[in-house]
Each structure stands twice: as structure tokens, then as C-alpha cells.
Protein backbone atom coordinates (compact mmCIF):
# COMPACT_ATOMS: atom_id res chain seq x y z
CA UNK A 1 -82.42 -98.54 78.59
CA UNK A 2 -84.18 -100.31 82.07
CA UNK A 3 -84.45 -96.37 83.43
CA UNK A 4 -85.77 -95.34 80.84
CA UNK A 5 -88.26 -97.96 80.50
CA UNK A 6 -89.01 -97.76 84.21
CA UNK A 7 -89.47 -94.02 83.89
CA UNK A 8 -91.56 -94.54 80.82
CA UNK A 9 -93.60 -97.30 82.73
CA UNK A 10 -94.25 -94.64 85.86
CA UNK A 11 -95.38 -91.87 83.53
CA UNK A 12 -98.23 -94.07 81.94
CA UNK A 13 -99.26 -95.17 85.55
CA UNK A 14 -99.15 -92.10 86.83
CA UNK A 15 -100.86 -90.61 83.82
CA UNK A 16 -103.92 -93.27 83.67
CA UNK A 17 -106.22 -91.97 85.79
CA UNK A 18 -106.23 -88.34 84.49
CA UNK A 19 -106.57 -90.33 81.32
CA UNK A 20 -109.48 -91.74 82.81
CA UNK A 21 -110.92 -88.91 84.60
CA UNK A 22 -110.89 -86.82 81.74
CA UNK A 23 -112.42 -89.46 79.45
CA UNK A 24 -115.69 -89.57 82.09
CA UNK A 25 -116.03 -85.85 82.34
CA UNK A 26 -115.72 -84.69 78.83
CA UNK A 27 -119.08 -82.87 77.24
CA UNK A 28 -120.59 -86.04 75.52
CA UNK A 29 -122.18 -87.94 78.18
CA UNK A 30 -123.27 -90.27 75.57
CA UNK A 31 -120.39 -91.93 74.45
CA UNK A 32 -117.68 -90.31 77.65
CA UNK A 33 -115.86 -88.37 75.35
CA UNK A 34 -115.05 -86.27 72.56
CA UNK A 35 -112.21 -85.22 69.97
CA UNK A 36 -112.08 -81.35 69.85
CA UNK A 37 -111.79 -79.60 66.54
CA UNK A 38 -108.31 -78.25 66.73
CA UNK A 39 -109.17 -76.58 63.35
CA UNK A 40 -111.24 -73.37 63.02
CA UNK A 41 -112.41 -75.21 59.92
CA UNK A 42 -115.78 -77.24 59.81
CA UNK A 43 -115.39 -78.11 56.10
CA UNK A 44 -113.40 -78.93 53.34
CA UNK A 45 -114.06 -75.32 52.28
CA UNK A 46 -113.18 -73.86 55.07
CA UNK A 47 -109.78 -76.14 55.47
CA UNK A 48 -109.09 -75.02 51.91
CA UNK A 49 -109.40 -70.89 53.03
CA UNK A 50 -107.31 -71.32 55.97
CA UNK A 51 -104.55 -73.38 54.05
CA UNK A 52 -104.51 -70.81 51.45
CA UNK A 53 -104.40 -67.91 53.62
CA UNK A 54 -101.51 -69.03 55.48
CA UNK A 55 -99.57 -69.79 52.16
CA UNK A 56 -100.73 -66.51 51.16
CA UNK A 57 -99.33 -64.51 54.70
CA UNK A 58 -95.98 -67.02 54.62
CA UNK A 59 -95.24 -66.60 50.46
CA UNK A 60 -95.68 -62.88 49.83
CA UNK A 61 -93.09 -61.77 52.07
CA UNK A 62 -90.87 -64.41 51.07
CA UNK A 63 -91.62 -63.33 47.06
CA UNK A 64 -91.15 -59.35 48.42
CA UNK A 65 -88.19 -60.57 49.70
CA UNK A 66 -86.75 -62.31 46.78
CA UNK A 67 -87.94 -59.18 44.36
CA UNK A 68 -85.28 -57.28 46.55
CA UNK A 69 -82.56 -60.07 46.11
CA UNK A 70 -83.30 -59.90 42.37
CA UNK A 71 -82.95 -55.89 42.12
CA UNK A 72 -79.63 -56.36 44.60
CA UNK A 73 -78.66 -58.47 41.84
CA UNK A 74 -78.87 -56.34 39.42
CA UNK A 75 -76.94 -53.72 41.58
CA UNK A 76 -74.08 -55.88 42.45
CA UNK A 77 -73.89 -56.93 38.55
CA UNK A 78 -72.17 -53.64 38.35
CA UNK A 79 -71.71 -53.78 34.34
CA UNK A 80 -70.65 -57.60 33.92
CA UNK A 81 -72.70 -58.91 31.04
CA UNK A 82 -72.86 -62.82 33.04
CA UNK A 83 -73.93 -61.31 35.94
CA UNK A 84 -76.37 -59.12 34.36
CA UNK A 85 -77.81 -61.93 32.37
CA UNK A 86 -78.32 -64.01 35.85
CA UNK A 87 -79.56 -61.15 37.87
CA UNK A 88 -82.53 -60.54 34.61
CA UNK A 89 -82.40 -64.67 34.81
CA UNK A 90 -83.36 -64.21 38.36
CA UNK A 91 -85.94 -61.75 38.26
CA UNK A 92 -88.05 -63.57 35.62
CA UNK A 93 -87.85 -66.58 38.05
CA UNK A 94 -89.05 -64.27 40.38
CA UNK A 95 -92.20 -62.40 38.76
CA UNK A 96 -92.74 -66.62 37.16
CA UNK A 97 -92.92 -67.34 40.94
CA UNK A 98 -95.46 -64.50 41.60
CA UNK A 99 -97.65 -65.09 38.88
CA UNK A 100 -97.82 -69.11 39.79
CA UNK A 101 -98.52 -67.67 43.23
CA UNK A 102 -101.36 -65.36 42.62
CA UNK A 103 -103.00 -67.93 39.98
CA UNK A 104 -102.93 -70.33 42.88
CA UNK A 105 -104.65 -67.75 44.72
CA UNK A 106 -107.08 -66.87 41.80
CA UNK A 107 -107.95 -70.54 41.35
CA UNK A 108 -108.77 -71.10 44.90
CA UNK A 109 -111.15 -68.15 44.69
CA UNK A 110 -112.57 -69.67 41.80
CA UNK A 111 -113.02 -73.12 43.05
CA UNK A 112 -114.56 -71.28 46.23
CA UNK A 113 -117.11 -69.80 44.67
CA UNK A 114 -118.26 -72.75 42.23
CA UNK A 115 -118.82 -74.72 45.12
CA UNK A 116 -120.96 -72.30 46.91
CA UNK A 117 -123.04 -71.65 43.76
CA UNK A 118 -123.49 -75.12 42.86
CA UNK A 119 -125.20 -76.39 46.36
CA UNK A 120 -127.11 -73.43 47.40
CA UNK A 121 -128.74 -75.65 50.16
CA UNK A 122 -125.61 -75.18 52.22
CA UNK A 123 -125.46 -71.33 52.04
CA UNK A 124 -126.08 -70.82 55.19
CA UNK A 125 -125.00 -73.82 57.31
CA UNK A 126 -121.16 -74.20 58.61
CA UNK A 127 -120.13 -76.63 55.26
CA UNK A 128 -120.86 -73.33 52.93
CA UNK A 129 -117.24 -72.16 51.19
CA UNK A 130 -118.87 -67.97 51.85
């Protein structure tokens, strides 16, 4: 525990001056430094888009890929009415899953739009949801 406390104790003094340096030279004079954006977002608009298209790009393939676990299913049900009845069990679970998914998706849109209509004074700065 002492090493590691000495080794933690010469990181931050070795650290401090970049710390330091970097605080002086960053591209606010005015106040020494500034907090990047590490979002290409610069509204709640735009946070909501870029949320929604990655759930988009992550959940279709992973609905795709339960739509072909449902229909292997029904393949490997070969005849047995409990298996059968799971594998159709499945697959409604399935196209449930879709439909929640592209309402989601619809709903955003929706949302989207409504607030770009309703203040029409922000169409064309960076808080717009276009």
C-alpha cells in the first residue's frame, strides 16, 4: 500500500505542471482554460439524434439477428407442438420488440420536428433539432 501511494504521490507531481501548462495555454485567455465539447452535439436536440442513431445502428442488427434465431426456432421445432408453440412464442416477442423499436424511432422523429416548428427563431442557429 506505501508503493503504491508513493507511486501515486510521484505521478501527481510529476503530472502538475503539464496540468499547469496546459491550463495557461488553452484558447480562452480570459478565464486560462476551457472544457472541450467531447460531443458532436450543441443541443439537447442534437444529443437526442445522436443517442437515437446509435440505438438505432446497435438494435437493428441485434433485432435481424434475433428474427433469424426465431425462424431457427422454428426449424429446429421439427414437428413438436411445445417447441412449435415457443418458437411462434418467440417470434411475436420478436416483431413486439421491432415494433417498440421503430415507434421509439417514430416518436423521436416526431418530438424532433415539434420542437423545430414550435421556436422557429432557432432554425438556423446550432440549438435547431433540423
Amino acid at each position: 500500500m506505501k508503493a503504491f501511494a508513493r507511486h501515486l504521490f510521484l505521478f501527481a507531481l510529476l503530472c502538475t505542471p503539464m496540468i499547469a501548462l496546459g491550463v495557461t495555454t488553452a484558447n480562452d485567455p480570459g478565464t486560462g482554460f476551457t472544457i472541450a465539447n467531447p460531443l458532436a452535439a450543441n443541443s439537447i436536440c442534437g444529443l437526442m439524434k445522436l443517442i437515437l442513431g446509435f440505438v438505432l445502428s446497435v438494435g437493428g442488427p441485434i433485432a435481424a439477428g434475433f428474427l433469424v434465431w426465431a425462424g431457427f426456432k422454428f426449424i429446429s421445432a421439427r414437428g413438436n407442438p411445445g417447441d412449435i408453440a415457443r418458437a411462434k412464442e418467440n417470434l411475436v416477442n420478436v416483431l413486439l420488440g421491432i415494433l417498440i423499436f421503430m415507434a421509439a424511432w417514430f416518436l423521436g422523429q416526431v418530438i424532433a420536428n415539434t420542437i423545430k416548428n414550435i421556436s422557429p427563431q432557432n432554425a438556423g442557429s446550432a440549438s435547431s433539432c433540423s
